[in-house]
N, C-alpha and C. Protein backbone atom coordinates (compact mmCIF):
# COMPACT_ATOMS: atom_id res chain seq x y z
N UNK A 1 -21.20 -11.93 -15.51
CA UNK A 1 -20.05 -12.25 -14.66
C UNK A 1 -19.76 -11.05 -13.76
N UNK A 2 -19.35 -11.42 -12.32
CA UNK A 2 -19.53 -10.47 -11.61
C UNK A 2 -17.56 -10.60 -11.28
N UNK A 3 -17.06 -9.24 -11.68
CA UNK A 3 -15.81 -9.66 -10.71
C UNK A 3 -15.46 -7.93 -10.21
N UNK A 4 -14.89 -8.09 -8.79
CA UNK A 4 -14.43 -7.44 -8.15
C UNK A 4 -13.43 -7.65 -7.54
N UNK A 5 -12.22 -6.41 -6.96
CA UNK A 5 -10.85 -6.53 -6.45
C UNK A 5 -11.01 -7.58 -5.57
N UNK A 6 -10.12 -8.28 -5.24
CA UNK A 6 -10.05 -9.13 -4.00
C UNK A 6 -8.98 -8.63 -2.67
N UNK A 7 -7.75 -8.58 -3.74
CA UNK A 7 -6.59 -8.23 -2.97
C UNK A 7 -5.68 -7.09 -3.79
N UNK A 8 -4.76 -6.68 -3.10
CA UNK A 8 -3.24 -6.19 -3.54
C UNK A 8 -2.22 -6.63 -3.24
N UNK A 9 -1.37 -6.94 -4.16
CA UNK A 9 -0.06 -7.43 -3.31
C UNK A 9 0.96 -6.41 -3.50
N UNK A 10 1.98 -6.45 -2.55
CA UNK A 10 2.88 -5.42 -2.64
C UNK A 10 4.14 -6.58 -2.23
N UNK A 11 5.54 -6.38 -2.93
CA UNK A 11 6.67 -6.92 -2.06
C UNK A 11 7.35 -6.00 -1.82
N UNK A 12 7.45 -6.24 -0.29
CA UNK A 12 8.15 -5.52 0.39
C UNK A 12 9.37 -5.75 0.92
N UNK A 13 10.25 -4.80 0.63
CA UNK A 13 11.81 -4.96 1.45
C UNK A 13 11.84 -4.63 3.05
N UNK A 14 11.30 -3.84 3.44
CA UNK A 14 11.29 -3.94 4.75
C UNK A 14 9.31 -3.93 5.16
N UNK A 15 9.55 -5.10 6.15
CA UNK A 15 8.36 -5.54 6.39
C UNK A 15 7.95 -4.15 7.66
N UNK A 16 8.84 -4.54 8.94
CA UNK A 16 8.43 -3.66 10.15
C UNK A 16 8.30 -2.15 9.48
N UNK A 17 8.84 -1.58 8.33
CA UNK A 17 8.68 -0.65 8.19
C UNK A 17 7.07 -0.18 7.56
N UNK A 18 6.90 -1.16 6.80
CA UNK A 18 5.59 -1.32 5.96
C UNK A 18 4.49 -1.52 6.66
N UNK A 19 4.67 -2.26 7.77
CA UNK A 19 3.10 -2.23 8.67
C UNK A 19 2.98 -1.40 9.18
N UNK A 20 3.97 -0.40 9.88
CA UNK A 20 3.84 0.90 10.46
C UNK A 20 3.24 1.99 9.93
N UNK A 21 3.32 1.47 8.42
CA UNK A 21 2.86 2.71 7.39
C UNK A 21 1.33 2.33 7.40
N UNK A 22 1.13 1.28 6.68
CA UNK A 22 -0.33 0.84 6.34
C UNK A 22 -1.10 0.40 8.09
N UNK A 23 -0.28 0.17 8.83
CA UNK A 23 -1.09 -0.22 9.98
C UNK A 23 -1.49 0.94 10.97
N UNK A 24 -0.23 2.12 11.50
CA UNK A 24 -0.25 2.99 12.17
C UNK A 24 -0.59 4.18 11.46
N UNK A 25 0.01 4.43 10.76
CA UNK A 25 -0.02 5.70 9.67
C UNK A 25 -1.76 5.37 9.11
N UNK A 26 -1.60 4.76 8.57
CA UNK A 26 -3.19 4.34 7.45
C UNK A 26 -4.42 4.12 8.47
N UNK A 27 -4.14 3.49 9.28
CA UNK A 27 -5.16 2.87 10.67
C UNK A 27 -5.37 1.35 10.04
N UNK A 28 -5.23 0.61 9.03
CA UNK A 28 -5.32 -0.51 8.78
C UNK A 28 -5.24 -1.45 9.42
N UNK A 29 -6.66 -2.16 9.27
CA UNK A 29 -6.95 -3.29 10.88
C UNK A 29 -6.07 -4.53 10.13
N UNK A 30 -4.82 -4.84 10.87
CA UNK A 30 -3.98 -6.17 10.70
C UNK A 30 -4.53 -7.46 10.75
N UNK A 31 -4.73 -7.83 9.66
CA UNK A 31 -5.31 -9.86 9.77
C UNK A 31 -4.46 -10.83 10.37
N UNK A 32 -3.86 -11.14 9.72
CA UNK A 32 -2.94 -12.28 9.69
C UNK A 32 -1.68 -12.50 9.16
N UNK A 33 -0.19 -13.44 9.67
CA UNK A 33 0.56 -13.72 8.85
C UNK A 33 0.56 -14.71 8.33
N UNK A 34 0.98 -14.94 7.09
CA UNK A 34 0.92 -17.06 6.72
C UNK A 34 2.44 -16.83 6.22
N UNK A 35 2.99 -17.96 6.73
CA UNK A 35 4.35 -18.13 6.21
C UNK A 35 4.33 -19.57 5.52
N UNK A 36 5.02 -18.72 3.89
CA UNK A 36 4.30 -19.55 2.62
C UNK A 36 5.71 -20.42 2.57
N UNK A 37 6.52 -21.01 3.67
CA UNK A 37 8.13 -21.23 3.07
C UNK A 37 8.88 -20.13 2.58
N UNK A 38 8.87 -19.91 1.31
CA UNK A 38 9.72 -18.99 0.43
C UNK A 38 9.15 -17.77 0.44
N UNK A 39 8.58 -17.12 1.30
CA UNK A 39 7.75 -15.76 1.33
C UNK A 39 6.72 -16.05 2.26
N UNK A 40 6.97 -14.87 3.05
CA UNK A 40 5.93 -14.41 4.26
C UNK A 40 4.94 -13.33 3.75
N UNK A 41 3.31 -13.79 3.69
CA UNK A 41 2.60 -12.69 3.99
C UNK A 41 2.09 -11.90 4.87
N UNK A 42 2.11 -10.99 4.85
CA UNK A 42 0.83 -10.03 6.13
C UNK A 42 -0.16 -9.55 5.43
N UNK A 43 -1.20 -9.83 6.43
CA UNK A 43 -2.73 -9.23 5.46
C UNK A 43 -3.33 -7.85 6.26
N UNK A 44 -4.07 -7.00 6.02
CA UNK A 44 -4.63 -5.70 6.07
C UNK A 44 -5.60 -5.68 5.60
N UNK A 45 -6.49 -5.37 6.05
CA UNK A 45 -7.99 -5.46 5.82
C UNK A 45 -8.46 -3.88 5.30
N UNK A 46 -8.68 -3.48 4.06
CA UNK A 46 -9.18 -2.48 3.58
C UNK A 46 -10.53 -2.36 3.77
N UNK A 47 -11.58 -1.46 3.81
CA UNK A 47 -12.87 -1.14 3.99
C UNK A 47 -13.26 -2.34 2.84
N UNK A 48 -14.25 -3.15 3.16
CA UNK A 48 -15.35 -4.16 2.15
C UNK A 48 -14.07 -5.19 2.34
N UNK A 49 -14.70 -5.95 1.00
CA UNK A 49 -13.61 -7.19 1.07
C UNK A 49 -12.45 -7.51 0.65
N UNK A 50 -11.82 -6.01 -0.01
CA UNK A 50 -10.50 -5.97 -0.26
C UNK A 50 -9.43 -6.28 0.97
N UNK A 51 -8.52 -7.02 0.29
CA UNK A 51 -7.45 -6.84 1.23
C UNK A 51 -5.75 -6.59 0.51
N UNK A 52 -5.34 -6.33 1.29
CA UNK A 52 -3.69 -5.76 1.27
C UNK A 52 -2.83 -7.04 1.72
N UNK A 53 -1.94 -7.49 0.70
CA UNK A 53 -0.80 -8.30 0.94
C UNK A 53 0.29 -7.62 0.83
N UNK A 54 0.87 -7.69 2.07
CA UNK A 54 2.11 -7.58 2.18
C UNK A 54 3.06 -8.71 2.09
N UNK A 55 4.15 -8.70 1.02
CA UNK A 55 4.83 -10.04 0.96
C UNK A 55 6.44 -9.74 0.77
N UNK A 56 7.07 -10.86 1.54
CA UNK A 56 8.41 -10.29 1.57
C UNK A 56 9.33 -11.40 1.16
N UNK A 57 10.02 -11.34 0.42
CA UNK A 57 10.67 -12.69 -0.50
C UNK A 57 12.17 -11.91 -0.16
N UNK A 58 12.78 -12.60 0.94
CA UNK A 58 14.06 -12.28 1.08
C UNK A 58 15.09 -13.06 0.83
N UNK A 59 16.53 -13.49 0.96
CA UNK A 59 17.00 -14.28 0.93
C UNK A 59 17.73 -14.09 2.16
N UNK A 60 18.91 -14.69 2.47
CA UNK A 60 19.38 -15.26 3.92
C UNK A 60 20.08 -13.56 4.11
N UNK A 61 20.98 -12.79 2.95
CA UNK A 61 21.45 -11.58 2.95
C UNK A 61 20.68 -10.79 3.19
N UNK A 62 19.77 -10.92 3.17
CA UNK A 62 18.51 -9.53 3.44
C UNK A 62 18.21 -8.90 1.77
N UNK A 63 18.72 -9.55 0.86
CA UNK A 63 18.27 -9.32 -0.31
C UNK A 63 16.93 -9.39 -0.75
N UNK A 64 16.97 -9.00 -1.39
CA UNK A 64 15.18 -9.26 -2.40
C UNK A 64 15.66 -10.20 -3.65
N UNK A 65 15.07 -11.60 -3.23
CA UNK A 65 14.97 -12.45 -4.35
C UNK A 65 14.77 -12.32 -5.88
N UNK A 66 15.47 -12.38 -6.44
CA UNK A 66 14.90 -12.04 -7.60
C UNK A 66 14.26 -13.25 -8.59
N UNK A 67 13.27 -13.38 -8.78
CA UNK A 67 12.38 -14.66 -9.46
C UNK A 67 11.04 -13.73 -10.00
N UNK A 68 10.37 -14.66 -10.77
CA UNK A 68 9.17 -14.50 -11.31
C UNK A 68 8.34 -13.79 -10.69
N UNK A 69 8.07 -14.35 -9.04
CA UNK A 69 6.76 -13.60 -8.46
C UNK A 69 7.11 -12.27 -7.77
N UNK A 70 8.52 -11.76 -8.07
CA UNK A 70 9.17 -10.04 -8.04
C UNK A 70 9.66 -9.06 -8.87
N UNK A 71 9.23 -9.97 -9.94
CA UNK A 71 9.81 -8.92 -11.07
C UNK A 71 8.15 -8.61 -11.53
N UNK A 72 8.25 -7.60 -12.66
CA UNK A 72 7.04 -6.82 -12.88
C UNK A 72 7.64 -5.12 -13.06
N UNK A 73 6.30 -4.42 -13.97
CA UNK A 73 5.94 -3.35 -13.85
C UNK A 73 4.94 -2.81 -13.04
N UNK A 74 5.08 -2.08 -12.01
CA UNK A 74 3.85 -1.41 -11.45
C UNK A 74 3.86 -0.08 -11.08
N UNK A 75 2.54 0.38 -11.41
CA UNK A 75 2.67 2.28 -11.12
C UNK A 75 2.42 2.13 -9.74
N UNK A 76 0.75 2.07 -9.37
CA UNK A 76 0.30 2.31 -8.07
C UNK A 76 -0.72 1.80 -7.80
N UNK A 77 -1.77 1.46 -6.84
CA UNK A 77 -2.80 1.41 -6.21
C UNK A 77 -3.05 2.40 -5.39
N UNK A 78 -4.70 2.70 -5.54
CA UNK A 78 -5.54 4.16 -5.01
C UNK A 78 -6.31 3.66 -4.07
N UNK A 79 -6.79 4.37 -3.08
CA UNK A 79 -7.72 4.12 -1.99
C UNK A 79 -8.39 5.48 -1.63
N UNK A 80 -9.01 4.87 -1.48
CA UNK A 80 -10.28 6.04 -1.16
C UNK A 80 -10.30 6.65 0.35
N UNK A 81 -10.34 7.97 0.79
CA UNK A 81 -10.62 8.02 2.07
C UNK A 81 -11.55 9.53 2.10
N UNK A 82 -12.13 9.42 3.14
CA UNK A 82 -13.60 10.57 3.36
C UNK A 82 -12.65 12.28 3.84
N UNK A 83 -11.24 12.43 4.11
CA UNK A 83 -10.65 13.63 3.99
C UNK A 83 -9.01 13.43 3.74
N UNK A 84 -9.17 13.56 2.41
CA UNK A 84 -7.96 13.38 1.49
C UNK A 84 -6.70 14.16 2.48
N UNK A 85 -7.31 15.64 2.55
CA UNK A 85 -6.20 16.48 2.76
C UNK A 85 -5.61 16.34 4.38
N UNK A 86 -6.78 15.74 5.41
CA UNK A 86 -6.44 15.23 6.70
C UNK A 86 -5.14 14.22 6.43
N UNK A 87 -5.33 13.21 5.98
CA UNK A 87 -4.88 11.93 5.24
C UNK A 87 -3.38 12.37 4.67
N UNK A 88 -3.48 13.58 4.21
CA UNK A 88 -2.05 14.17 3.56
C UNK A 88 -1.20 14.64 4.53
N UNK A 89 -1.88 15.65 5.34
CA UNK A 89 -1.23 16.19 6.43
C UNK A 89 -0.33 14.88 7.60
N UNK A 90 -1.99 14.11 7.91
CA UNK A 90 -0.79 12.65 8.78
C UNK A 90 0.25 12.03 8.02
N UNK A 91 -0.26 11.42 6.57
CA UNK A 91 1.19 11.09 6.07
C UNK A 91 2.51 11.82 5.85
N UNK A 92 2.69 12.96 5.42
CA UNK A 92 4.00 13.81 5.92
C UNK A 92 4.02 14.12 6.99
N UNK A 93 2.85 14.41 7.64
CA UNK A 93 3.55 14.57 9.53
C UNK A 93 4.50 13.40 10.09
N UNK A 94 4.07 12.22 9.37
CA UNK A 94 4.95 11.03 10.03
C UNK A 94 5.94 10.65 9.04
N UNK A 95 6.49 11.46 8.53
CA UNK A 95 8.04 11.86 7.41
C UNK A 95 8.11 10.84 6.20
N UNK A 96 6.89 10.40 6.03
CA UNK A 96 6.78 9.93 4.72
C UNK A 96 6.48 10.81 3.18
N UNK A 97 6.73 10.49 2.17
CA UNK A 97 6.91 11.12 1.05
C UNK A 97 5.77 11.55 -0.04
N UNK A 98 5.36 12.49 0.42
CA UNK A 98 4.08 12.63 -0.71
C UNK A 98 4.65 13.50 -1.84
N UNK A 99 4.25 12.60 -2.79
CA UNK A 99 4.95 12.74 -4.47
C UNK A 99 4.21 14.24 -5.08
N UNK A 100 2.57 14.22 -4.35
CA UNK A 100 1.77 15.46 -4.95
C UNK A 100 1.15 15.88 -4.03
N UNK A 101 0.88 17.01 -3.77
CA UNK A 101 0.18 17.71 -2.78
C UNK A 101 -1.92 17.50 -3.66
N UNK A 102 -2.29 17.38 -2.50
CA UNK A 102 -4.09 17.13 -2.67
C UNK A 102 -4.16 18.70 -3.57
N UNK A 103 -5.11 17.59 -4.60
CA UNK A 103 -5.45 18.65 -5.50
C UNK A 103 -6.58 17.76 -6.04
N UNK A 104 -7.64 18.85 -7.15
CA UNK A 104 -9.10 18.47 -7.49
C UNK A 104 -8.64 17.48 -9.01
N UNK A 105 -9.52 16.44 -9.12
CA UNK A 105 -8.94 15.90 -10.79
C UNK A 105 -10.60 15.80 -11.09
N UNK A 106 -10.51 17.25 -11.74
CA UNK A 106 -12.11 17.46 -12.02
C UNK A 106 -12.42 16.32 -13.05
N UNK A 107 -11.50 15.98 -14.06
CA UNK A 107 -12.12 14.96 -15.15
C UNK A 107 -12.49 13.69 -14.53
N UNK A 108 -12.07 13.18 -13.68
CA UNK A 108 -12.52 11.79 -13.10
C UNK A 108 -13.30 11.82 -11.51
N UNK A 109 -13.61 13.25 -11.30
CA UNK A 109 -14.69 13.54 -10.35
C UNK A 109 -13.79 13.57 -8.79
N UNK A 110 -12.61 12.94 -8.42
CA UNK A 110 -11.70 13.35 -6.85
C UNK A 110 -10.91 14.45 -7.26
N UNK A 111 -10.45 13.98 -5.46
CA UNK A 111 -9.72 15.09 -5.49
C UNK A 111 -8.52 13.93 -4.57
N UNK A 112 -7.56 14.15 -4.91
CA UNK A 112 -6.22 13.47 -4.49
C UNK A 112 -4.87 13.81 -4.28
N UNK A 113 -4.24 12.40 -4.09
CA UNK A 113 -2.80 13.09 -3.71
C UNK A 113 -1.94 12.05 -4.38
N UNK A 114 -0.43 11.95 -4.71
CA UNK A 114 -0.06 10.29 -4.44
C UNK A 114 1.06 10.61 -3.51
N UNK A 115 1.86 9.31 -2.99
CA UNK A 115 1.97 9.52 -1.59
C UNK A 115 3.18 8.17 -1.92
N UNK A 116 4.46 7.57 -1.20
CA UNK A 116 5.04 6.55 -1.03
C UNK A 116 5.48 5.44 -0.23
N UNK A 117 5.09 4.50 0.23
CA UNK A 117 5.17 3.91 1.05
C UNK A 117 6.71 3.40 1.29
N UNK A 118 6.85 2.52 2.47
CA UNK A 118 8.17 3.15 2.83
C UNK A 118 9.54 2.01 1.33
N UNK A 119 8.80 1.35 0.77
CA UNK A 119 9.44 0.22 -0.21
C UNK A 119 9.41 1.15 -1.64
N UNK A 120 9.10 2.28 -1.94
CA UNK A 120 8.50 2.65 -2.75
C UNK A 120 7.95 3.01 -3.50
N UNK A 121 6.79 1.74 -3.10
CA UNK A 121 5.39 1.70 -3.74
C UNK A 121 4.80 3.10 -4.00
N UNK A 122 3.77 3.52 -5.18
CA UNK A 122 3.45 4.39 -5.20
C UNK A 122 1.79 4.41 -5.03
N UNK A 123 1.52 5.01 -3.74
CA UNK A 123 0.15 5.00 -3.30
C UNK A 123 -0.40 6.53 -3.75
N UNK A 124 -1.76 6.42 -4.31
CA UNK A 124 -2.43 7.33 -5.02
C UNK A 124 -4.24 6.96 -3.82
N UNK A 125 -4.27 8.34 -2.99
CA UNK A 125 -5.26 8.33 -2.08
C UNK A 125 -6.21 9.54 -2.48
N UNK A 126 -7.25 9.14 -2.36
CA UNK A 126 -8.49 9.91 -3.64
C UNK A 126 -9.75 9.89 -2.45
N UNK A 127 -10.49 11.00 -2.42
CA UNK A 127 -11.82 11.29 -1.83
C UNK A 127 -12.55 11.72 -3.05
N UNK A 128 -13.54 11.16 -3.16
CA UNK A 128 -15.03 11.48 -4.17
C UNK A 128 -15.83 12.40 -3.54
């Protein structure tokens, strides 16, 4: 049996803020939106056939719904990029929050950072 990532989903409280991050900030080539009724996605196309969901379950207040497909535990999702510490420098140049400064994690062979997106999320960005 062969299985590999497909997607990520993330819900997001602010959408315009979140594509700016993963789209401008990240360079992430933008797919598509589908509006599911009760939640809007945006897709992001990661290197291969992963992709990035962005999903935003609001209610009429600008709240975040609270139901089944928003509740959860989650730490983070990692991505790989060819100069970690370039990658570090643009994300705090553009006043976003990096949790750790790039450093070597000799036991699992990168070298990384983690980093927050603007909902958040905790992004962990790793060069091999």
């Amino acid at each position: 049996m062969h299985i590999h990532l497909d997607h990520i989903t993330i819900n997001v409280r602010d959408m315009e803020a979140s594509e700016r991050f993963y789209g401008e900030v990240l360079g992430l080539p933008k797919m598509e939106n589908v509006d599911m009724g009760d939640h809007e996605i945006h897709y992001f196309q990661l290197d291969g056939p992963v992709r990035l969901e962005l999903i935003s379950y609001m209610d009429d207040f600008g709240e975040l719904k609270a139901n089944v497909k928003t509740r959860g535990i989650y730490r983070h999702f990692a991505m790989e990029t060819k100069d970690v510490d370039a990658l570090y420098e643009k994300i705090k140049g553009a006043g976003y929050t990096c949790l750790t400064e790039p450093s070597d994690v000799e036991k699992l062979h990168f070298r990384g950072f983690l980093a927050e997106d603007p909902n958040g999320v905790e992004v962990e960005f790793l060069q091999r």
